[in-house]
N, C-alpha and C. Protein backbone atom coordinates (compact mmCIF):
# COMPACT_ATOMS: atom_id res chain seq x y z
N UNK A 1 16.04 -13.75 -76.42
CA UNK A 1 16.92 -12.68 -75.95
C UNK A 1 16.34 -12.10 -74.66
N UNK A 2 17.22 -12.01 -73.72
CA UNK A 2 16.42 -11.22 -72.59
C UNK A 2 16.65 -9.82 -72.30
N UNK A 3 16.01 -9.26 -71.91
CA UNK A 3 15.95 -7.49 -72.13
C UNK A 3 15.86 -7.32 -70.46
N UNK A 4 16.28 -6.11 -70.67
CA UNK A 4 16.97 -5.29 -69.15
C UNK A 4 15.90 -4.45 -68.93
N UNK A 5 14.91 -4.08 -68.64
CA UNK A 5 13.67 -2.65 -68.04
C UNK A 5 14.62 -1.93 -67.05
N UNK A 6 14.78 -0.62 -67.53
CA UNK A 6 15.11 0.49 -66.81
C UNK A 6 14.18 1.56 -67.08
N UNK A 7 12.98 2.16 -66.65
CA UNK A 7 12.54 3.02 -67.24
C UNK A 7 12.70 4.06 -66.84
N UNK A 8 13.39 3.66 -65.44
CA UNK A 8 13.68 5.31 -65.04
C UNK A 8 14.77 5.87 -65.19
N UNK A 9 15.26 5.01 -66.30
CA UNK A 9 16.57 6.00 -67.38
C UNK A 9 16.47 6.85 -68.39
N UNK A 10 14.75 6.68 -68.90
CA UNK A 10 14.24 7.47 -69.83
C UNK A 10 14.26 9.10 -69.65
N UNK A 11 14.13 9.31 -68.24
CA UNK A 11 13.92 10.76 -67.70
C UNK A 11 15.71 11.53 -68.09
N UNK A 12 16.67 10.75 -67.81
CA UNK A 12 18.17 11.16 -68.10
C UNK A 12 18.52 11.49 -69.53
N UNK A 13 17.98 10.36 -70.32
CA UNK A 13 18.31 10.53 -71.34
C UNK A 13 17.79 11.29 -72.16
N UNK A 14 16.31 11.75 -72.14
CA UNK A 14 15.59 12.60 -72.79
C UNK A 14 16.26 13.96 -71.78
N UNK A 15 16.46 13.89 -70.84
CA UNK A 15 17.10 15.22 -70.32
C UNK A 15 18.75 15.83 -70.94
N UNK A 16 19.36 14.76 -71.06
CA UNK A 16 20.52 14.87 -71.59
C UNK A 16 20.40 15.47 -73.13
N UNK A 17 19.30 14.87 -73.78
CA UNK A 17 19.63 15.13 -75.40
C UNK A 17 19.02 16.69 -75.12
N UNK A 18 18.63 17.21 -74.05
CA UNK A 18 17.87 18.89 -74.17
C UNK A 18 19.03 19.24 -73.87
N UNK A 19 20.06 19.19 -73.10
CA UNK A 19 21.14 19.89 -72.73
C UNK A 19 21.32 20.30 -73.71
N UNK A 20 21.81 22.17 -74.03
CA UNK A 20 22.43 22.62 -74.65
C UNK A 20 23.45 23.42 -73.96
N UNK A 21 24.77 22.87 -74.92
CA UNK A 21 26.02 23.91 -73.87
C UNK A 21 26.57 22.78 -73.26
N UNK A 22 27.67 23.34 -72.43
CA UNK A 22 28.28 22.75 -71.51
C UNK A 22 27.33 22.24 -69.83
N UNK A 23 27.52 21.12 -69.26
CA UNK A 23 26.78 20.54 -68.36
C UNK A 23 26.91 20.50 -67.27
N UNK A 24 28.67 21.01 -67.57
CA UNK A 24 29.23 21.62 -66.10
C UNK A 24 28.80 23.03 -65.57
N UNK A 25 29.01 23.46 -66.79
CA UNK A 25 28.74 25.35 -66.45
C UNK A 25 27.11 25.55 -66.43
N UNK A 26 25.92 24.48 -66.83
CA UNK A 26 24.78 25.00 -66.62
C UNK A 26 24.51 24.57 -65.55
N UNK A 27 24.84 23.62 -64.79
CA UNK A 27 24.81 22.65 -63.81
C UNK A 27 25.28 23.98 -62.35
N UNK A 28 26.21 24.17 -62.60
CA UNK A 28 26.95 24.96 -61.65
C UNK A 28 26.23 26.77 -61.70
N UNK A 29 25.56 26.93 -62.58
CA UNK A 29 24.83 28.03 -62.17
C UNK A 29 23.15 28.59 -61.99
N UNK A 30 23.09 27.02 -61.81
CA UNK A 30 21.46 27.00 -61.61
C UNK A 30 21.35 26.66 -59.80
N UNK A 31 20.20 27.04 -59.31
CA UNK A 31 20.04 27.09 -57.89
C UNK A 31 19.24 25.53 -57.59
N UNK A 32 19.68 24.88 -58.13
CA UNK A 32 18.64 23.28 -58.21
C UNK A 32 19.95 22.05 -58.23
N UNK A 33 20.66 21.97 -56.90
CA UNK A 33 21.80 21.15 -56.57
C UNK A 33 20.88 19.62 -56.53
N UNK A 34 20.30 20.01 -55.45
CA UNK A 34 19.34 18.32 -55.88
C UNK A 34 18.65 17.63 -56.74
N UNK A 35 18.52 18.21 -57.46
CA UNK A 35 17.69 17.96 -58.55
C UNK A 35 18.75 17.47 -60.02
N UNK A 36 19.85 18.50 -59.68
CA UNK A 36 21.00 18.14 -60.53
C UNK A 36 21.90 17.41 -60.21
N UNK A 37 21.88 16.34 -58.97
CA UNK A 37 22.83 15.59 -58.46
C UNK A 37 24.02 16.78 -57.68
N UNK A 38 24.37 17.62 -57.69
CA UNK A 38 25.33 18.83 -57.39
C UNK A 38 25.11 18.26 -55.91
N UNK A 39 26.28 17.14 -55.22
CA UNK A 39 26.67 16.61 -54.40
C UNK A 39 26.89 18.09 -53.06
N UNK A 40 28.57 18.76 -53.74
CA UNK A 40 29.11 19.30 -52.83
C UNK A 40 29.55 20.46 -54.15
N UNK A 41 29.91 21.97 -52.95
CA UNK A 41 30.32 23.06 -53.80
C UNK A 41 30.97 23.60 -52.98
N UNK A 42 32.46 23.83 -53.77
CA UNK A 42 33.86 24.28 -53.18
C UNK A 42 33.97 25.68 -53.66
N UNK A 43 34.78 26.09 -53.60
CA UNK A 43 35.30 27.59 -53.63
C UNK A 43 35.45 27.72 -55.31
N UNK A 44 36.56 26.82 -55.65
CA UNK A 44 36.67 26.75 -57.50
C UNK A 44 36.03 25.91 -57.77
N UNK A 45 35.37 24.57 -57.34
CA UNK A 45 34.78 23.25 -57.79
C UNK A 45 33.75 22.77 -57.40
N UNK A 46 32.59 21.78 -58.18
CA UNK A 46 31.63 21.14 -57.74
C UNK A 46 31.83 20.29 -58.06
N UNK A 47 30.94 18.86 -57.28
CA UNK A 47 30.73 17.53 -57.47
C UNK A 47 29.49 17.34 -57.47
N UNK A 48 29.23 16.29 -58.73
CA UNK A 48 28.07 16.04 -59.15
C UNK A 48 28.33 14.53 -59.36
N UNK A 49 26.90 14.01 -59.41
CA UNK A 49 26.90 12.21 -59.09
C UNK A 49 26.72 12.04 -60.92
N UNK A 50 27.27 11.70 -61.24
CA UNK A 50 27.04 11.26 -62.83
C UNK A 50 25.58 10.62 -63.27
N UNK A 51 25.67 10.71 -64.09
CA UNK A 51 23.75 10.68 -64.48
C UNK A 51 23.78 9.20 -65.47
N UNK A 52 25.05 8.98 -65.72
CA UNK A 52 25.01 7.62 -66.24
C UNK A 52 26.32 7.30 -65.83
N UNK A 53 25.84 6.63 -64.55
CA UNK A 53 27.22 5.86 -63.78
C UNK A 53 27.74 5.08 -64.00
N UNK A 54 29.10 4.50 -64.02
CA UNK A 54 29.88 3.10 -64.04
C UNK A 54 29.23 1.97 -62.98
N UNK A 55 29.42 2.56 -61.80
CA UNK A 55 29.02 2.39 -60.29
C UNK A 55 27.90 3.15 -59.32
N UNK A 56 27.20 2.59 -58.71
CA UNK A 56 26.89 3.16 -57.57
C UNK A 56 27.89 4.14 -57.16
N UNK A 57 27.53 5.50 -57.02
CA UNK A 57 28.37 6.90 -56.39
C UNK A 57 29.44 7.44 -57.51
N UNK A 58 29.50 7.11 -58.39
CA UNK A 58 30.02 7.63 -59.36
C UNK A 58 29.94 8.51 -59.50
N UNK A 59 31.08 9.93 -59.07
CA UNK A 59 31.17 11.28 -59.51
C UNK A 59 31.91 11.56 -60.05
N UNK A 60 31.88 12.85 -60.13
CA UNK A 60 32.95 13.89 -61.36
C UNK A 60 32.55 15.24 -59.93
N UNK A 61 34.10 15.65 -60.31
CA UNK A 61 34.89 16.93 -60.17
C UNK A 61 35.53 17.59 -60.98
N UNK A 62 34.22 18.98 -61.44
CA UNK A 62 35.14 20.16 -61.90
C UNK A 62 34.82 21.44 -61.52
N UNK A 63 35.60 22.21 -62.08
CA UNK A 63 35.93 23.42 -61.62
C UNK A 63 34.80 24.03 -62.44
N UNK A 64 34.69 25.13 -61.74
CA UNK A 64 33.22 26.24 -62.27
C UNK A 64 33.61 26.57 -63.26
N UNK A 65 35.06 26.86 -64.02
CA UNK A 65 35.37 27.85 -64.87
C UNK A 65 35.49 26.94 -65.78
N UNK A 66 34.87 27.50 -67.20
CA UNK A 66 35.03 26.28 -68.24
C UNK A 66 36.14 26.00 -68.59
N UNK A 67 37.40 25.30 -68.58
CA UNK A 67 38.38 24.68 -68.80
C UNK A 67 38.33 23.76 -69.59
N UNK A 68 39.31 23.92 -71.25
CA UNK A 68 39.47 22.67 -72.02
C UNK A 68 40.54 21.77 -71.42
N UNK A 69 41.61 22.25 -70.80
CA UNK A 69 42.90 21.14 -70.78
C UNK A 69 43.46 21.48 -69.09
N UNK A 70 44.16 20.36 -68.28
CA UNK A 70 44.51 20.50 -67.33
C UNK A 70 45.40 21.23 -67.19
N UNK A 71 46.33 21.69 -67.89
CA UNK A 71 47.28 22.47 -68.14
C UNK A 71 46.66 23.80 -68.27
N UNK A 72 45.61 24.32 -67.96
CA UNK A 72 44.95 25.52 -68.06
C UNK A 72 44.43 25.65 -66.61
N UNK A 73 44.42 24.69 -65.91
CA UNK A 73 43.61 24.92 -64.61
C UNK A 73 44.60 26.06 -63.78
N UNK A 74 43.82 26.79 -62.99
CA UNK A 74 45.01 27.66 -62.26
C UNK A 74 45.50 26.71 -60.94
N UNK A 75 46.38 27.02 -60.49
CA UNK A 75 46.58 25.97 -59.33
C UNK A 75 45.56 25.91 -57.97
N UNK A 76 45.03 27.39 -57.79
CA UNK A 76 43.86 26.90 -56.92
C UNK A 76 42.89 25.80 -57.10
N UNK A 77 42.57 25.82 -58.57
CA UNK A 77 41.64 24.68 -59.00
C UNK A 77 41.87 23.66 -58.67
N UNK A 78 43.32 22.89 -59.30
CA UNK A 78 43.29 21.98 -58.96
C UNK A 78 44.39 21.54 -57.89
N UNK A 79 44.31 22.17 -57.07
CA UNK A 79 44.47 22.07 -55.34
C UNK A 79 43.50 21.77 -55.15
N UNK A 80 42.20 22.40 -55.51
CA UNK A 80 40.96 22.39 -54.75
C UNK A 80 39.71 20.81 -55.46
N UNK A 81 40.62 20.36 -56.35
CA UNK A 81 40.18 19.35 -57.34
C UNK A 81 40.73 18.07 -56.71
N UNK A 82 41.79 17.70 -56.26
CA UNK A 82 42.71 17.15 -55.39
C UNK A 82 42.42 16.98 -53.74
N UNK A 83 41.84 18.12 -53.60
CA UNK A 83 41.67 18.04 -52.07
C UNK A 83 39.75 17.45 -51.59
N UNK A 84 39.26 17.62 -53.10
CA UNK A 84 37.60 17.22 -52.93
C UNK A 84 37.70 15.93 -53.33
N UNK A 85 38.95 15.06 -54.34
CA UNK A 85 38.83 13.88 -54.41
C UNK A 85 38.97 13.21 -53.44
N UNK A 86 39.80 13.45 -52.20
CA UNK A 86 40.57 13.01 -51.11
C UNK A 86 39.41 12.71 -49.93
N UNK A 87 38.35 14.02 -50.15
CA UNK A 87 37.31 13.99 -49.21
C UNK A 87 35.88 13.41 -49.68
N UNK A 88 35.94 13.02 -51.34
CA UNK A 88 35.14 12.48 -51.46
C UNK A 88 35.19 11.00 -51.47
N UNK A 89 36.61 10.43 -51.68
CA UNK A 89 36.84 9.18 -51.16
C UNK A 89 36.60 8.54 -49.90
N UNK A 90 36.84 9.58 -48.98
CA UNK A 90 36.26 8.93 -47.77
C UNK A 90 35.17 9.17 -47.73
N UNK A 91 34.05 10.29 -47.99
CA UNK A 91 32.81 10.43 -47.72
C UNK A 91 32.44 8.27 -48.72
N UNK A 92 32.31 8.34 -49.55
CA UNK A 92 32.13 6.84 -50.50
C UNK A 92 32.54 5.58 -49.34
N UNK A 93 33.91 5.87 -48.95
CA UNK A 93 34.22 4.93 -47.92
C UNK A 93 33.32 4.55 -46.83
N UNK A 94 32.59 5.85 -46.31
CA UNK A 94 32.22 5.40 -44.97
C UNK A 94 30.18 5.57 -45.55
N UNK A 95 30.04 6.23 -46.73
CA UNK A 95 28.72 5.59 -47.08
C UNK A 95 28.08 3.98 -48.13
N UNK A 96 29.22 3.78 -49.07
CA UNK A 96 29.13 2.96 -49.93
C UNK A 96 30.16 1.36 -49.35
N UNK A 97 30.74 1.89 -48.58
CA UNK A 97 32.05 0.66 -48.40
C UNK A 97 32.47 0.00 -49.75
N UNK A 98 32.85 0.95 -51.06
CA UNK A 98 33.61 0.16 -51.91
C UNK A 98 34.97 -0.24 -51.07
N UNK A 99 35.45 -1.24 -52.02
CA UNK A 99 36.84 -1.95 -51.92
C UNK A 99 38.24 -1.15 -52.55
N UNK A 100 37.74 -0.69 -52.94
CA UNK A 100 38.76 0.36 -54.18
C UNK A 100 38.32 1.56 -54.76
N UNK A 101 38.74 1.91 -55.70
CA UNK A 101 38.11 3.23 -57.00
C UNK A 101 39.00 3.61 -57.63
N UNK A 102 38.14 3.69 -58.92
CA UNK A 102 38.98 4.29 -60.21
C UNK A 102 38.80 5.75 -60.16
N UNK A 103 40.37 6.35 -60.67
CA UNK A 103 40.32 7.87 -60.43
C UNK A 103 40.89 8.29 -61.61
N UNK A 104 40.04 8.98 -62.23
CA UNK A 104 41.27 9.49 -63.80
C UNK A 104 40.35 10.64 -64.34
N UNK A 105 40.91 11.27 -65.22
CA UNK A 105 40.30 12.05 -66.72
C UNK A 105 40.21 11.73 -67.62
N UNK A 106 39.41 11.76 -68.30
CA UNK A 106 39.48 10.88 -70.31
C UNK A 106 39.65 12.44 -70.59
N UNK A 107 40.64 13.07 -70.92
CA UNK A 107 40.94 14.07 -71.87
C UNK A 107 40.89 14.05 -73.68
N UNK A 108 39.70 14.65 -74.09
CA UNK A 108 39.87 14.34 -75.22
C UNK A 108 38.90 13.39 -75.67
N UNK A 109 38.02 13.63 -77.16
CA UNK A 109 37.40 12.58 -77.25
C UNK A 109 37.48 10.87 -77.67
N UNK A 110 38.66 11.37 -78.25
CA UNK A 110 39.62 9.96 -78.29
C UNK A 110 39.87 9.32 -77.22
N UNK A 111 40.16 9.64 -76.00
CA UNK A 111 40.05 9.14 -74.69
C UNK A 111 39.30 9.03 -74.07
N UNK A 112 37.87 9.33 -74.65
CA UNK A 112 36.44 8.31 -74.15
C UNK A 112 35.69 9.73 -73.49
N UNK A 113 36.12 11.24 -73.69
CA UNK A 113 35.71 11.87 -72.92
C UNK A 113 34.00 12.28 -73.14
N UNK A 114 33.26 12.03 -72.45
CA UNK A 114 31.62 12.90 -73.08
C UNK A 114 31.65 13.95 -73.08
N UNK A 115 32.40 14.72 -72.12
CA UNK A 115 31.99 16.10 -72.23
C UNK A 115 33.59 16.73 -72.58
N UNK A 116 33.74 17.12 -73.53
CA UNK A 116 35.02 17.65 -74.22
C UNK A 116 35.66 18.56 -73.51
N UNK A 117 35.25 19.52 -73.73
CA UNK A 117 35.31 21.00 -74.00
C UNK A 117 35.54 21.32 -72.16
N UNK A 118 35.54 20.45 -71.03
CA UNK A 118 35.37 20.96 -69.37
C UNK A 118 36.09 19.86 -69.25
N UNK A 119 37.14 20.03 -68.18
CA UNK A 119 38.09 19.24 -67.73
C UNK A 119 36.80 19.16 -66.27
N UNK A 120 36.93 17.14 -66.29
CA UNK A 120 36.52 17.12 -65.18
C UNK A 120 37.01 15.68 -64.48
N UNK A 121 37.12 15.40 -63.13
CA UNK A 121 37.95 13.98 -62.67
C UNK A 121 36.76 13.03 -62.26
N UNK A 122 36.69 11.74 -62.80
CA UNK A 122 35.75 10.83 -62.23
C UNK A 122 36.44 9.98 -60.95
N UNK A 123 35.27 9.70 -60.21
CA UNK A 123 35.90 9.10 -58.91
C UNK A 123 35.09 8.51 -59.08
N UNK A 124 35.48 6.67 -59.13
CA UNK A 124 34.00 5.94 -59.33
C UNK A 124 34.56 4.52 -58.39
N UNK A 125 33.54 4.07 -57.50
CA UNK A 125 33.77 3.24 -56.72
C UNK A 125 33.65 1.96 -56.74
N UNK A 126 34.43 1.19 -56.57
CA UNK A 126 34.69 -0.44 -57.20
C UNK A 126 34.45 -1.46 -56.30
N UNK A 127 33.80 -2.75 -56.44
CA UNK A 127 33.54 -3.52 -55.60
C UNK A 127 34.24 -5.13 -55.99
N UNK A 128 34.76 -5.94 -55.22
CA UNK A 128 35.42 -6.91 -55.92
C UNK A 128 34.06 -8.08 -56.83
N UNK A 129 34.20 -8.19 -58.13
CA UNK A 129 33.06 -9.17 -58.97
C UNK A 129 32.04 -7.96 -59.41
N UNK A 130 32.57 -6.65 -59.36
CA UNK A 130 31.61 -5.16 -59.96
C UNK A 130 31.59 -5.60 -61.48
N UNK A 131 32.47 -6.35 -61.86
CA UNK A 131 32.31 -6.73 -63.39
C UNK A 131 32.09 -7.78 -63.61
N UNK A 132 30.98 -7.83 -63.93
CA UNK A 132 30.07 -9.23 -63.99
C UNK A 132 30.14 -10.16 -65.71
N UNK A 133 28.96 -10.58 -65.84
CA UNK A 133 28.59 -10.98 -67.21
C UNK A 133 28.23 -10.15 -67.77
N UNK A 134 27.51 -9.53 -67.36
CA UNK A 134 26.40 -8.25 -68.05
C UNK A 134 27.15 -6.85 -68.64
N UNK A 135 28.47 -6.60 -68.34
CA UNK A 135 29.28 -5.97 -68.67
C UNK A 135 30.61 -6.77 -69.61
N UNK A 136 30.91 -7.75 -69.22
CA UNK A 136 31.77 -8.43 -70.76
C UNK A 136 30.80 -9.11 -71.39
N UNK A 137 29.56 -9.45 -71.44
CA UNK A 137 29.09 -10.13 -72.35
C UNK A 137 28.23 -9.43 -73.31
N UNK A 138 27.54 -8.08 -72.64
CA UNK A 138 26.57 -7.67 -73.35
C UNK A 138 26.80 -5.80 -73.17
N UNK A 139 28.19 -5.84 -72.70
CA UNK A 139 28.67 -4.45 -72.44
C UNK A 139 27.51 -3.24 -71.97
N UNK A 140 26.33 -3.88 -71.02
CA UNK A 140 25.82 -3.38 -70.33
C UNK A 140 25.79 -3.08 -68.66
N UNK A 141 25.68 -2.11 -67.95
CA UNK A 141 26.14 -2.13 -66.61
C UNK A 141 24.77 -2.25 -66.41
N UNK A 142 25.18 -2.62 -65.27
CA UNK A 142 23.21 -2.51 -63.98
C UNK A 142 23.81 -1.82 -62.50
N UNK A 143 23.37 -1.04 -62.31
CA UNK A 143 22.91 -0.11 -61.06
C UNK A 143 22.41 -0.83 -59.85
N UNK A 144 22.83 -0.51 -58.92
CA UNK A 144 21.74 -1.64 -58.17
C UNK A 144 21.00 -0.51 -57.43
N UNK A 145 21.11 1.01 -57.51
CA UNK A 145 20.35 1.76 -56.38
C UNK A 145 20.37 3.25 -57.38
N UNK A 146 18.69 3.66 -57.19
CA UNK A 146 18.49 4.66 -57.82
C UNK A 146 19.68 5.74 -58.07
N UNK A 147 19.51 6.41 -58.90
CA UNK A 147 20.56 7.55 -58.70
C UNK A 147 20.02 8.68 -56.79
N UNK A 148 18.68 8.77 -57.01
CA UNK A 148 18.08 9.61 -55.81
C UNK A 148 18.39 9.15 -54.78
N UNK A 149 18.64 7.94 -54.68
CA UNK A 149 18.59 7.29 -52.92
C UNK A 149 20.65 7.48 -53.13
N UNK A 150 21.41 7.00 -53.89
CA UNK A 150 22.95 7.39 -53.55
C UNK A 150 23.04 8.63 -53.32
N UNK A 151 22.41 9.88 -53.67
CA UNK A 151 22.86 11.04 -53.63
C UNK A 151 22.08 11.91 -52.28
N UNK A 152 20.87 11.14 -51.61
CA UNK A 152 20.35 11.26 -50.35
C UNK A 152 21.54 10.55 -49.28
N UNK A 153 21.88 9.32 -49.19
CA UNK A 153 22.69 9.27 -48.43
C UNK A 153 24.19 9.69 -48.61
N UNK A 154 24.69 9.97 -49.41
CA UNK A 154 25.94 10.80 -49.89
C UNK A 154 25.35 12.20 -49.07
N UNK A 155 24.57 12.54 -49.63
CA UNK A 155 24.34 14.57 -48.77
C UNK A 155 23.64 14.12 -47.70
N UNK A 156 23.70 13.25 -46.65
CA UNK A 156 23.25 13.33 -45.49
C UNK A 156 24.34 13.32 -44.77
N UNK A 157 25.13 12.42 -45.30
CA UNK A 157 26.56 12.23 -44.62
C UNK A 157 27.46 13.31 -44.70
N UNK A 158 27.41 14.05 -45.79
CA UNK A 158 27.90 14.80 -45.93
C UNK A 158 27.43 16.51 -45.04
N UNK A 159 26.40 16.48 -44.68
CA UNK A 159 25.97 17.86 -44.43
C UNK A 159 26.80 17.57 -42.87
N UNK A 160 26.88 16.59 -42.72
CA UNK A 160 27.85 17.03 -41.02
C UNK A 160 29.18 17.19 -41.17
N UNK A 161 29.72 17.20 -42.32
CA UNK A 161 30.98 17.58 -42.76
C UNK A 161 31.48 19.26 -43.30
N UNK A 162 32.05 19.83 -43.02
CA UNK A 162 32.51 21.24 -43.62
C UNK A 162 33.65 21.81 -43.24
């Protein structure tokens, strides 16, 4: 059998099982954006690079205010949820050059959601052959670039933007 070494997934996952609470709302009121992936911060919304990605640049957008259902968002939110997907697609475009991207919500835990209880949108960036063997055969993904180095050149590119 051949085995995959990631060890520097150990630090996420032992970080994840300490999370207590919601991950959006502790995330969004601590002063440690780099450290927490916390990409970009809007007026109602932040973006954060997911800590266990599909893809290279894999984020989520939500709103500061804890929100169970989209139908609760006020419309500033998600104006302002809508208008950071739009700009974070191109920021991905002109740092990652995916080919595509998947854009949705898993509402609900029946719909695959991890974090229930916070409405949040994944924007995750697709490359043509991104689904390899290693994902239909052994329903494991591989990364090809730290989480630290996507989220250095994501906020470099980004700080000349506002």
């Amino acid at each position: 059998m051949e085995r995959l070494w990631a060890p520097w997934r150990r630090e996420y996952i032992l970080e994840t099982r300490k999370t207590k609470g919601c991950i959006f709302c502790q995330k969004a009121k601590e002063n440690k954006d780099e450290k927490n992936y916390v990409l970009f911060r809007g007026k109602d919304c932040l973006v954060m690079l997911n800590l266990f990605p599909y893809n290279n640049g894999h984020l989520m957008v939500a709103p500061y205010r804890h929100v169970k259902s989209v139908e609760n968002l006020t419309e500033e939110e998600a104006k302002e949820m809508m208008k950071i997907l739009c700009q974070m697609a191109g920021l991905l475009k002109e740092v990652l050059h995916p080919e595509g991207f998947n854009v949705g919500m898993n509402l609900g835990k029946v719909a695959g959601a991890g974090v229930v209880d916070h409405v949040h949108l994944h924007i995750v960036p697709r490359w043509k052959g991104d689904s390899h063997f290693m994902s239909v055969l052994s329903d494991t993904r591989v990364i090809s670039e730290a989480l630290k180095e996507t989220y250095n050149q994501l906020k470099e590119k980004l700080s000349g933007v506002r």
